[in-house]
N, C-alpha and C. Protein backbone atom coordinates (compact mmCIF):
# COMPACT_ATOMS: atom_id res chain seq x y z
N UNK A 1 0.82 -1.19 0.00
CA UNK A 1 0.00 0.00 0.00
C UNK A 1 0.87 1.26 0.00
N UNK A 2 1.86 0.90 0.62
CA UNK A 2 3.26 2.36 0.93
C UNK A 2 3.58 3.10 -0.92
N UNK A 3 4.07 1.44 -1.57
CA UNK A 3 4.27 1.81 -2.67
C UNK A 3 3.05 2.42 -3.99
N UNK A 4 2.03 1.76 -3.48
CA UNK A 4 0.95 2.68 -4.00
C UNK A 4 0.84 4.07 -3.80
N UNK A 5 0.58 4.53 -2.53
CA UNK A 5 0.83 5.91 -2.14
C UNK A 5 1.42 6.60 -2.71
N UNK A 6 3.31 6.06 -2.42
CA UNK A 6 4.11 7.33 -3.01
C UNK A 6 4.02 7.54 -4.65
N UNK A 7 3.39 5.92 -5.47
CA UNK A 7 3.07 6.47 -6.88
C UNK A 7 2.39 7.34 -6.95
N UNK A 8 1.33 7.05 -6.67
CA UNK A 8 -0.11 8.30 -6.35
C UNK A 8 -0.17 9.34 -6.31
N UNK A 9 0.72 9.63 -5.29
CA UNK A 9 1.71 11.04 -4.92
C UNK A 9 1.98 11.73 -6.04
N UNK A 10 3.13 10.87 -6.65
CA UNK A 10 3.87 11.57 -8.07
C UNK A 10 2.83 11.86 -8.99
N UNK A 11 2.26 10.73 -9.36
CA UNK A 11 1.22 10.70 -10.44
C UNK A 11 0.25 12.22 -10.89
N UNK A 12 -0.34 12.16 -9.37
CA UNK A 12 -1.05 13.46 -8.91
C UNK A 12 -0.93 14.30 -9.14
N UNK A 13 0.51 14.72 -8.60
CA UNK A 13 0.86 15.70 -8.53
C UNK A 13 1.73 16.68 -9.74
N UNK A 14 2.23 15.69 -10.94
CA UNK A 14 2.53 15.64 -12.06
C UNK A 14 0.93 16.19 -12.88
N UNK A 15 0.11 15.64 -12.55
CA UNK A 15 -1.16 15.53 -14.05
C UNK A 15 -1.68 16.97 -13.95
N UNK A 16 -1.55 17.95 -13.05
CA UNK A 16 -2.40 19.08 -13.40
C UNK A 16 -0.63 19.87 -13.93
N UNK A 17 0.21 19.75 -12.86
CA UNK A 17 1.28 20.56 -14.20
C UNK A 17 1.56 20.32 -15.12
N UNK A 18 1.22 19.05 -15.59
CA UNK A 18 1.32 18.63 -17.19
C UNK A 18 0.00 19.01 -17.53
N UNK A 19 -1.08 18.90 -17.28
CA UNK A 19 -2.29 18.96 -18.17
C UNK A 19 -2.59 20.36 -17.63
N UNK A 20 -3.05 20.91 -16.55
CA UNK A 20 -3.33 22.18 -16.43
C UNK A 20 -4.77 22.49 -16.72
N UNK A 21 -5.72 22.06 -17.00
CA UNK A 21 -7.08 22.18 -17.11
C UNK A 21 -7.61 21.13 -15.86
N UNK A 22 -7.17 19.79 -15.57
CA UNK A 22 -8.18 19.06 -14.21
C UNK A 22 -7.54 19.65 -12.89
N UNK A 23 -8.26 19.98 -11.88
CA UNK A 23 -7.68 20.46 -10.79
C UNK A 23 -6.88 19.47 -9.78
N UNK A 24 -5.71 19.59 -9.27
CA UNK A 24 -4.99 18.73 -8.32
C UNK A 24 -5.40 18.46 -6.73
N UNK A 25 -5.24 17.33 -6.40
CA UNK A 25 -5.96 16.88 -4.93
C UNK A 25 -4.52 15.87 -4.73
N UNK A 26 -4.78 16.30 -3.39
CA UNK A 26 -3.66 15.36 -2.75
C UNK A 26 -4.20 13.93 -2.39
N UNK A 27 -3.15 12.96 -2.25
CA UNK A 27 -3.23 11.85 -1.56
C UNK A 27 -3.91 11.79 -0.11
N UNK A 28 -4.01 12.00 0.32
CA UNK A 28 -4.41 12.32 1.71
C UNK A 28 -6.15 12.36 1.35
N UNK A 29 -6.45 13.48 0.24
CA UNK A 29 -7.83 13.94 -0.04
C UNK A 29 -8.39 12.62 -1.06
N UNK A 30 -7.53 11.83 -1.87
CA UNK A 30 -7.68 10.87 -2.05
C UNK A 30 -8.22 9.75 -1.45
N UNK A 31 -7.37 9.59 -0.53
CA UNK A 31 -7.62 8.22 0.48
C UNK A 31 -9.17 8.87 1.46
N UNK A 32 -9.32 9.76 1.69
CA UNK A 32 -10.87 10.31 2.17
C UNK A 32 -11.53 10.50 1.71
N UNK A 33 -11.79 10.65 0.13
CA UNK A 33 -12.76 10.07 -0.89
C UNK A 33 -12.88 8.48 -0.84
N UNK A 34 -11.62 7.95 -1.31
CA UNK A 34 -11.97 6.79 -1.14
C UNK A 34 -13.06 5.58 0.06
N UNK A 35 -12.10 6.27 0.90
CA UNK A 35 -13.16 5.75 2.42
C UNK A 35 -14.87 6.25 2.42
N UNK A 36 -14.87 7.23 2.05
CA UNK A 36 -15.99 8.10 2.79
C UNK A 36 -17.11 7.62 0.95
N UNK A 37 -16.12 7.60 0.13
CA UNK A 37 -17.23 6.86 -1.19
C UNK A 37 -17.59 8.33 -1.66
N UNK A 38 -17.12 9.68 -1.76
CA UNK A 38 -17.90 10.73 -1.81
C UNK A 38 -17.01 11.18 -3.36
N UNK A 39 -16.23 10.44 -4.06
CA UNK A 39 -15.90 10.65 -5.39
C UNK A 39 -16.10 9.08 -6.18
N UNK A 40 -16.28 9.14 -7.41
CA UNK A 40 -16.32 8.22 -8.23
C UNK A 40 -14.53 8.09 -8.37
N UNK A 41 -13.48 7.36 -8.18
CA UNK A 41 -11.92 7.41 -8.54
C UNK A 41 -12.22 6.31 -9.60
N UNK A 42 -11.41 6.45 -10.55
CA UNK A 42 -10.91 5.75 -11.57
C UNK A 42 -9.03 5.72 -12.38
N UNK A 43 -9.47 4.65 -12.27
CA UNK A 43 -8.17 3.99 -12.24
C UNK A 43 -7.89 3.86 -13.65
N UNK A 44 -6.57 4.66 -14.56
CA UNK A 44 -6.43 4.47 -16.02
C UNK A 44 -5.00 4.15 -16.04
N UNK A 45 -4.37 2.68 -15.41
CA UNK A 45 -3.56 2.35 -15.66
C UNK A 45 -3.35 0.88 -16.41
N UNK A 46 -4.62 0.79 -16.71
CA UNK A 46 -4.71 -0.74 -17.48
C UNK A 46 -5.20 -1.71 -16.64
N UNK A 47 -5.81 -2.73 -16.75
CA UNK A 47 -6.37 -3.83 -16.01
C UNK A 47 -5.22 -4.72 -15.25
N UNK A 48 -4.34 -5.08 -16.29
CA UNK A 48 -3.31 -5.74 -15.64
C UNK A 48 -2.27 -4.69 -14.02
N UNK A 49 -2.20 -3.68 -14.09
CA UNK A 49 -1.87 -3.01 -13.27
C UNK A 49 -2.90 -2.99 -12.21
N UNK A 50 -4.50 -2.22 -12.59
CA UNK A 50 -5.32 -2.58 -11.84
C UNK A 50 -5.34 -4.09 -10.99
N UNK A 51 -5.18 -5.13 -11.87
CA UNK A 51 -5.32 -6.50 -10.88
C UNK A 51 -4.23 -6.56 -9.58
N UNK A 52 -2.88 -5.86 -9.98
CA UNK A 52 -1.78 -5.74 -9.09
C UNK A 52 -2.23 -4.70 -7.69
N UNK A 53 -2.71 -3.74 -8.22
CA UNK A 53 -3.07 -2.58 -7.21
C UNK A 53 -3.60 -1.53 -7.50
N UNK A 54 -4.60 -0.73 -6.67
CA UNK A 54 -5.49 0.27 -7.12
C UNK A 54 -6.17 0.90 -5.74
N UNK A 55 -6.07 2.19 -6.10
CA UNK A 55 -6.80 2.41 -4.27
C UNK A 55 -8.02 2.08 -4.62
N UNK A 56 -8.91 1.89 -3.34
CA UNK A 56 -9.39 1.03 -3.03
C UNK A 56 -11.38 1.66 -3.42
N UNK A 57 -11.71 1.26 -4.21
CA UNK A 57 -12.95 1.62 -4.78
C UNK A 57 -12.59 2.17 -5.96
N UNK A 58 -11.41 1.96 -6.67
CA UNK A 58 -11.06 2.69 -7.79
C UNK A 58 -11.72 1.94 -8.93
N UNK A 59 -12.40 2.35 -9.54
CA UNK A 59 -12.71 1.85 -11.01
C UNK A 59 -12.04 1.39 -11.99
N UNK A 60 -12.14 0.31 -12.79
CA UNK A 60 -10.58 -0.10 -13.94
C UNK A 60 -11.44 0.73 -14.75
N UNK A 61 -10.73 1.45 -16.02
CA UNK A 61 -11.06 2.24 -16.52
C UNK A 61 -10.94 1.30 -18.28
N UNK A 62 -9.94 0.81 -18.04
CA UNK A 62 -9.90 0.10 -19.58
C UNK A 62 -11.32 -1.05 -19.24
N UNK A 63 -11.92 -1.32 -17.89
CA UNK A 63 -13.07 -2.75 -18.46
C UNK A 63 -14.40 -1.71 -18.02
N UNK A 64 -13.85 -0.52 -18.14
CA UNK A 64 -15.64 0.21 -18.43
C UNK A 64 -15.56 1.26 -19.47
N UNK A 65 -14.37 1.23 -19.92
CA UNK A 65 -14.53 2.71 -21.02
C UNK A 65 -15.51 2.01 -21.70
N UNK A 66 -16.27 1.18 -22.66
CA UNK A 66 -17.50 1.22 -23.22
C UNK A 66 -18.66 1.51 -22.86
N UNK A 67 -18.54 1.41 -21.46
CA UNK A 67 -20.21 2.25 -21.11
C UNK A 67 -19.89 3.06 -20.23
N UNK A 68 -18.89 3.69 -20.18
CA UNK A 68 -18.16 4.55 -19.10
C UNK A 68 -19.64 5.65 -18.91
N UNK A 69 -20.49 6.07 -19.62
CA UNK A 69 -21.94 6.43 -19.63
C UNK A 69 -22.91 6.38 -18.18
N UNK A 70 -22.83 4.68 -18.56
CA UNK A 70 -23.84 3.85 -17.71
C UNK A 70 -23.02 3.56 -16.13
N UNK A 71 -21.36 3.97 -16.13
CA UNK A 71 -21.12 3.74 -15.02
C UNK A 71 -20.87 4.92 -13.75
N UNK A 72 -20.92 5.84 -14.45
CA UNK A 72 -20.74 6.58 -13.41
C UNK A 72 -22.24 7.34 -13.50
N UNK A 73 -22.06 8.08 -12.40
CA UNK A 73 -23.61 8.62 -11.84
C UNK A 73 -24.32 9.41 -12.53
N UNK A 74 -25.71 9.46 -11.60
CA UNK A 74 -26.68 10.48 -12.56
C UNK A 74 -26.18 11.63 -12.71
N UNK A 75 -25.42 12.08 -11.28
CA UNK A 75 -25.44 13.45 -11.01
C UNK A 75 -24.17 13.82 -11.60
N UNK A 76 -24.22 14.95 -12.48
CA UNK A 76 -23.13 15.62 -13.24
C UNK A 76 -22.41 16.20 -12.79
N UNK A 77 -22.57 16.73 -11.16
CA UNK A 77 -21.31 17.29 -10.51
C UNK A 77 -20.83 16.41 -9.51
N UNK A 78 -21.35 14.92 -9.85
CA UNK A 78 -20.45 14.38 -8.42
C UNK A 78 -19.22 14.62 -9.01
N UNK A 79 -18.22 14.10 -7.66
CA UNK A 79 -16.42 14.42 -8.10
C UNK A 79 -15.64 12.89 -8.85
N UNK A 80 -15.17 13.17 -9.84
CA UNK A 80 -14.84 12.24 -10.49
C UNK A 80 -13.33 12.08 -10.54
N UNK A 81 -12.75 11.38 -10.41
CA UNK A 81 -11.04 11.56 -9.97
C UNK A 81 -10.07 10.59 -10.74
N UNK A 82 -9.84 10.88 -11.80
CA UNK A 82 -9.00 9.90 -12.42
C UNK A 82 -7.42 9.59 -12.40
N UNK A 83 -6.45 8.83 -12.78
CA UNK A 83 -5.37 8.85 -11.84
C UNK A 83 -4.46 7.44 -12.99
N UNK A 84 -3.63 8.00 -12.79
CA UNK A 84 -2.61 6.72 -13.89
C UNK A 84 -1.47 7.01 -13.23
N UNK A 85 -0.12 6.35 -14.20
CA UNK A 85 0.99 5.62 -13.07
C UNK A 85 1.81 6.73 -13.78
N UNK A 86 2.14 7.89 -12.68
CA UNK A 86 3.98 8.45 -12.68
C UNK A 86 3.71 9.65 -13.28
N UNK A 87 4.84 9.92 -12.66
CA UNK A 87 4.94 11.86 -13.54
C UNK A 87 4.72 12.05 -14.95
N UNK A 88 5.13 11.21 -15.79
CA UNK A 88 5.32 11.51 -17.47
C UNK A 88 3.66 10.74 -17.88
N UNK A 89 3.38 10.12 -16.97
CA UNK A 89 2.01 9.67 -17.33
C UNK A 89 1.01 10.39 -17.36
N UNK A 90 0.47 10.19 -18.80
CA UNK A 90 -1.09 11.67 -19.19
C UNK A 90 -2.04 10.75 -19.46
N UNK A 91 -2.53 9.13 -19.16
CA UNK A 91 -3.56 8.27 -19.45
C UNK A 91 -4.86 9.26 -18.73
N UNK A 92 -4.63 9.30 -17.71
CA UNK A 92 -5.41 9.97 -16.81
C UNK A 92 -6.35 10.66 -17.89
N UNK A 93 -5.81 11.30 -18.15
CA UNK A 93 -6.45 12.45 -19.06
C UNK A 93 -7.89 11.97 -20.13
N UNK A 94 -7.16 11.10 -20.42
CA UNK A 94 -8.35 10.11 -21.19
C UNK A 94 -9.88 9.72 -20.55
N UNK A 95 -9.48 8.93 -19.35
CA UNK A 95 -10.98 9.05 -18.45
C UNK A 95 -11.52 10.70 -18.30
N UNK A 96 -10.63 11.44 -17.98
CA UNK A 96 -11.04 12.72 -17.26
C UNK A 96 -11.91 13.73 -18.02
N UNK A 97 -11.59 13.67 -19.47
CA UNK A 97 -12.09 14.46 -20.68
C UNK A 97 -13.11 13.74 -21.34
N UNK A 98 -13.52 11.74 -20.98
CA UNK A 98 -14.77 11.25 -21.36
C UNK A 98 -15.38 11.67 -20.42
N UNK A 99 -15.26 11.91 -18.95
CA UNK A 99 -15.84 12.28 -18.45
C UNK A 99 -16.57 13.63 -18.64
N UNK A 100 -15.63 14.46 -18.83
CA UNK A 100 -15.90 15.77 -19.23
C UNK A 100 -17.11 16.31 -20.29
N UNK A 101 -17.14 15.28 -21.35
CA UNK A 101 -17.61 15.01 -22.45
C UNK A 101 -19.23 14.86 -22.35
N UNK A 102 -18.68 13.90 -21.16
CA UNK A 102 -20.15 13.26 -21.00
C UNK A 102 -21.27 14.61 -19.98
N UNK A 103 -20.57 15.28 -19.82
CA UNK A 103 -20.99 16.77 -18.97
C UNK A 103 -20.88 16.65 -17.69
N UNK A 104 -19.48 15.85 -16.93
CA UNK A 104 -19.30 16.01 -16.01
C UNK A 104 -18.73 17.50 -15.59
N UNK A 105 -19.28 18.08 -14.19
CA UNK A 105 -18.53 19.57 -14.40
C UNK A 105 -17.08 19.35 -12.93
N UNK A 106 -17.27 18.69 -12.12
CA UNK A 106 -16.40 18.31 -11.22
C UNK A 106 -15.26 17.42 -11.76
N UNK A 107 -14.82 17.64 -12.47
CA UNK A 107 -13.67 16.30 -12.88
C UNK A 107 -12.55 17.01 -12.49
């Protein structure tokens, strides 16, 4: 779980200075979504990674992008939190902008 974290960390904290349009949340605010269930998290590091590790209510994102629609909620501003592996990593981005698409306004 340690080594999950400190990826997480990087990952995170990398995707809004590389992308600059989704807003940044720490690990910490992470793991209290997760618990508390009060964001949809999704996980865009591939299934096989997913099977290895994923915080914990995280969504695989490669075995729902086809109805990625039907899986996340009615409500268009719940918080939607997407997340892939490491600083140079922009997968993320991919869930975050179907989301977007789909008229999420919290992503």
């Amino acid at each position: 779980m340690k080594k999950l974290l400190s990826f997480l960390t990087a990952a995170l904290m990398t995707s809004v200075v590389m992308a600059g349009e989704f807003a940044d949340i720490s690990i910490s605010e992470v793991k209290a979504l997760s618990e508390s269930k009060k964001a949809v998290i999704i996980d865009v590091n591939g299934s096989e990674s997913y099977a290895k590790g994923h915080v914990p209510g995280a969504l695989d994102y490669a075995a729902i992008q086809a109805k990625l629609a039907d899986t996340l909620p009615k409500d268009k501003n719940a918080l939607i939190v997407a997340y892939c592996g490491g600083p140079a990593c922009k997968a993320y981005q991919a869930a975050a902008t179907a989301a977007q698409k789909l008229g999420y306004k919290n992503v």
